[in-house]
PDB file of N, CA and C in Angstrom:
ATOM      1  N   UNK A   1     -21.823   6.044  12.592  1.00  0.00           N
ATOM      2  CA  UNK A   1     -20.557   5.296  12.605  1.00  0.00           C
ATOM      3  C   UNK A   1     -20.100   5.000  11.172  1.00  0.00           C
ATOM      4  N   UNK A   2     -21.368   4.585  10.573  1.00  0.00           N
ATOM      5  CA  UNK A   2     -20.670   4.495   9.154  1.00  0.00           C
ATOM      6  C   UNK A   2     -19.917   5.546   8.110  1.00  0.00           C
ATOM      7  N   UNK A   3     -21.156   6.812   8.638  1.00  0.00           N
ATOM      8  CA  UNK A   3     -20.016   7.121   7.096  1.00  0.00           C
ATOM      9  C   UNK A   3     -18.578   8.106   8.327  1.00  0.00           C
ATOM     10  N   UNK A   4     -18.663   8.107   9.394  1.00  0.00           N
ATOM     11  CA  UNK A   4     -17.215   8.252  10.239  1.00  0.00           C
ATOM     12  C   UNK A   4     -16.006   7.291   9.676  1.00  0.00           C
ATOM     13  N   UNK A   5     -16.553   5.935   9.654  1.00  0.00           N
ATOM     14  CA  UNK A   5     -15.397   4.788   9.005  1.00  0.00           C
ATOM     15  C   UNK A   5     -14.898   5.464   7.632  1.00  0.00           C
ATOM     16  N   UNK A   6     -16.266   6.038   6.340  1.00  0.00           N
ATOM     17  CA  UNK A   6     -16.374   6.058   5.290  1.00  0.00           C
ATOM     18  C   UNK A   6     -15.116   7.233   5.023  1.00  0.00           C
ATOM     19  N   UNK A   7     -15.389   7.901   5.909  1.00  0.00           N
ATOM     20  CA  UNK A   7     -14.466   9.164   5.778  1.00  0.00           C
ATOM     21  C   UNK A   7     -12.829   8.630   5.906  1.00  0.00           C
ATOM     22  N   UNK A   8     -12.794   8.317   6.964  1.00  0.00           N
ATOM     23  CA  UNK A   8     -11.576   6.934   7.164  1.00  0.00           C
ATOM     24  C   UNK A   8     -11.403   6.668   5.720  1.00  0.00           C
ATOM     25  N   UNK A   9     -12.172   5.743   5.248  1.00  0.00           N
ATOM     26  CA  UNK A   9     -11.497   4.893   4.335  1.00  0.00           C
ATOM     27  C   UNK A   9     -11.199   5.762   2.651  1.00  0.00           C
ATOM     28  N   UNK A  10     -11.933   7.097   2.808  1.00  0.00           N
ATOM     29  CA  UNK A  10     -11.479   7.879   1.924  1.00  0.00           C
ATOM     30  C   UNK A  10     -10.301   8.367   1.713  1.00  0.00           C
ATOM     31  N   UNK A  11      -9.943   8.909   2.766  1.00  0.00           N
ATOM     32  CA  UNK A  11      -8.813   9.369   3.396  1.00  0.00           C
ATOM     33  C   UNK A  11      -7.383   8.406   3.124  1.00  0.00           C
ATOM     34  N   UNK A  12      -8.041   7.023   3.634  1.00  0.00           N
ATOM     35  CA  UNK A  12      -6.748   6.278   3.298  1.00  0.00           C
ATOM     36  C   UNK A  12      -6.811   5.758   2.186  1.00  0.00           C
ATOM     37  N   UNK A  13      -7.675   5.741   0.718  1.00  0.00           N
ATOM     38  CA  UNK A  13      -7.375   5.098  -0.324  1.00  0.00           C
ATOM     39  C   UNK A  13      -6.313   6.702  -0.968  1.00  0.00           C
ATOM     40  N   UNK A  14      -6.787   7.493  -0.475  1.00  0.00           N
ATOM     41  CA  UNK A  14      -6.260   9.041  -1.323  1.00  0.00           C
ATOM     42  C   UNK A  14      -4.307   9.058  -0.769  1.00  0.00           C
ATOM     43  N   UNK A  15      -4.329   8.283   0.501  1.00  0.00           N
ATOM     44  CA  UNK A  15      -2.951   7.736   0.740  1.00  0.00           C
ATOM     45  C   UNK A  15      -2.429   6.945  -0.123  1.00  0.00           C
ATOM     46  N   UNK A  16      -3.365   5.765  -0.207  1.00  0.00           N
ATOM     47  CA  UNK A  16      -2.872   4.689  -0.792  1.00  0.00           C
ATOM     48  C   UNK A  16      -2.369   4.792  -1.948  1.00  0.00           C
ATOM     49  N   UNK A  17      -3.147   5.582  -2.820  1.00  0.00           N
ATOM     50  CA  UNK A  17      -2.845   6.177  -4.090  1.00  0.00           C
ATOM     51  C   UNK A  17      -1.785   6.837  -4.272  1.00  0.00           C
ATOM     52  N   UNK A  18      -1.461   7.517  -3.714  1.00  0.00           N
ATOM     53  CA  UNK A  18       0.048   8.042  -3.582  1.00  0.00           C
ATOM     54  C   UNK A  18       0.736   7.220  -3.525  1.00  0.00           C
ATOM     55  N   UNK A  19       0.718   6.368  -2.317  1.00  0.00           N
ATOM     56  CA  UNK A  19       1.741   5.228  -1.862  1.00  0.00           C
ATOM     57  C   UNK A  19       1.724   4.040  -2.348  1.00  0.00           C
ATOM     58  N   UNK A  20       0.820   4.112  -3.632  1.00  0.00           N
ATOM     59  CA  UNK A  20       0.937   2.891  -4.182  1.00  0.00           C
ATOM     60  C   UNK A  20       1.923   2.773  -5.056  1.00  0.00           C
ATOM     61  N   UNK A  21       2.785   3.489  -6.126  1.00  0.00           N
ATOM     62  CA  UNK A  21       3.732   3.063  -6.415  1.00  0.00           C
ATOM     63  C   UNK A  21       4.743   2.595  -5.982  1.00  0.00           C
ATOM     64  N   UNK A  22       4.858   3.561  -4.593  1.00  0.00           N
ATOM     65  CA  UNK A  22       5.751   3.521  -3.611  1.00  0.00           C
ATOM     66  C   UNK A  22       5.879   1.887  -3.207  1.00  0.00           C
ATOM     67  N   UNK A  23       4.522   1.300  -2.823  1.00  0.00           N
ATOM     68  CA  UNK A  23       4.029   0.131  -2.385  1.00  0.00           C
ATOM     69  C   UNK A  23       4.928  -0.882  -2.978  1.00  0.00           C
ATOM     70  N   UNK A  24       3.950  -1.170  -4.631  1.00  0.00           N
ATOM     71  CA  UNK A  24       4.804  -1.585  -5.898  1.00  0.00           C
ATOM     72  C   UNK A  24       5.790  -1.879  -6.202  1.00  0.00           C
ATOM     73  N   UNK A  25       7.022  -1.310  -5.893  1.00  0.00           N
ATOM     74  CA  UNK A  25       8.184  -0.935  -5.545  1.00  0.00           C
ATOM     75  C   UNK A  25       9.243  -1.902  -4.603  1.00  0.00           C
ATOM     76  N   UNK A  26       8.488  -1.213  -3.644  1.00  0.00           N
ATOM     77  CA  UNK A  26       8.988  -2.176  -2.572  1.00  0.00           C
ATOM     78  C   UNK A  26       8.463  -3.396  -2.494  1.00  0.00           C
ATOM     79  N   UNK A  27       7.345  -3.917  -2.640  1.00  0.00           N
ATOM     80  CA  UNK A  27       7.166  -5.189  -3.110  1.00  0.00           C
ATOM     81  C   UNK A  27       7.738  -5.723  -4.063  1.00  0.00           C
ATOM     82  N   UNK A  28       8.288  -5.230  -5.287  1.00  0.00           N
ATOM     83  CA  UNK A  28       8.841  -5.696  -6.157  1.00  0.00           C
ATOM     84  C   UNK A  28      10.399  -6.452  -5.764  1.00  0.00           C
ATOM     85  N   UNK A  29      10.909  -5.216  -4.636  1.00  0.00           N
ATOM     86  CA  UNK A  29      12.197  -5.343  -4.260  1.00  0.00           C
ATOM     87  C   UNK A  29      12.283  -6.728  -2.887  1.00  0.00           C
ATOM     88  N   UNK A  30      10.948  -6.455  -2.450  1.00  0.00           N
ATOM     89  CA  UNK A  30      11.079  -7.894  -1.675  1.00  0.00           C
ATOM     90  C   UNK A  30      10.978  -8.837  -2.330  1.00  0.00           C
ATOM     91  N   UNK A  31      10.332  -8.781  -3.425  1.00  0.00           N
ATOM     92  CA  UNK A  31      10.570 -10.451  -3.856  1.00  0.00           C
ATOM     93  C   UNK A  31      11.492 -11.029  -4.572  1.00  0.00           C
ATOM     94  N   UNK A  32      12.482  -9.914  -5.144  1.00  0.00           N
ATOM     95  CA  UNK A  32      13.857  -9.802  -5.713  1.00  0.00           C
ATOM     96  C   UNK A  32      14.724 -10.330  -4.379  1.00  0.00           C
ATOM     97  N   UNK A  33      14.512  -9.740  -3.328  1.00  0.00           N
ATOM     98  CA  UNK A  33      15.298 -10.288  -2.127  1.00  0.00           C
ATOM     99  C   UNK A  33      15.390 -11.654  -1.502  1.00  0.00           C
ATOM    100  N   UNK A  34      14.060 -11.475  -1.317  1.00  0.00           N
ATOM    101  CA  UNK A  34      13.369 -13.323  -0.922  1.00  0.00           C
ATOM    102  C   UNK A  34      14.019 -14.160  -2.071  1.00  0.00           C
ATOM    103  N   UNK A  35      13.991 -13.937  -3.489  1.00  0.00           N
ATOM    104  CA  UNK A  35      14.357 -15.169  -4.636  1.00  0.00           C
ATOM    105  C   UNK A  35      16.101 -15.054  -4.246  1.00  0.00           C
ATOM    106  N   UNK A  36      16.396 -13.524  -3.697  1.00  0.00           N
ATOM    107  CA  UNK A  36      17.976 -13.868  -3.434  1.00  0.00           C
ATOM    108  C   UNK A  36      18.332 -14.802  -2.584  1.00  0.00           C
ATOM    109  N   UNK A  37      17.765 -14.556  -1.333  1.00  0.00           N
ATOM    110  CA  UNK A  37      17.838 -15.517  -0.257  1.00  0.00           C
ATOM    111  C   UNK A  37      17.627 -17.022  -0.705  1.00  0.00           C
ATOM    112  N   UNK A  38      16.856 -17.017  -1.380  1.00  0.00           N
ATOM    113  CA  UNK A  38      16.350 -18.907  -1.297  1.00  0.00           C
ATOM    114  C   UNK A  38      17.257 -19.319  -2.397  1.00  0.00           C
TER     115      UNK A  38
END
């Protein structure tokens, strides 16, 4: 089971990595939004 998860979680940091600027980004832009709102 473990390294089944392990493979999993390889898989999704090699996403994450990609999608982390992406991430970045859009987090950045939500909190630009949220400070608009309030």
């Amino acid at each position: 089971m473990n390294a089944f998860f392990e493979k999993i979680e390889i898989g999704l940091k090699k996403k994450r990595n990609k999608g982390r600027q992406k991430f970045i980004n859009y987090s950045n832009f939500y909190k630009v939004v949220s400070k608009n709102k309030v």
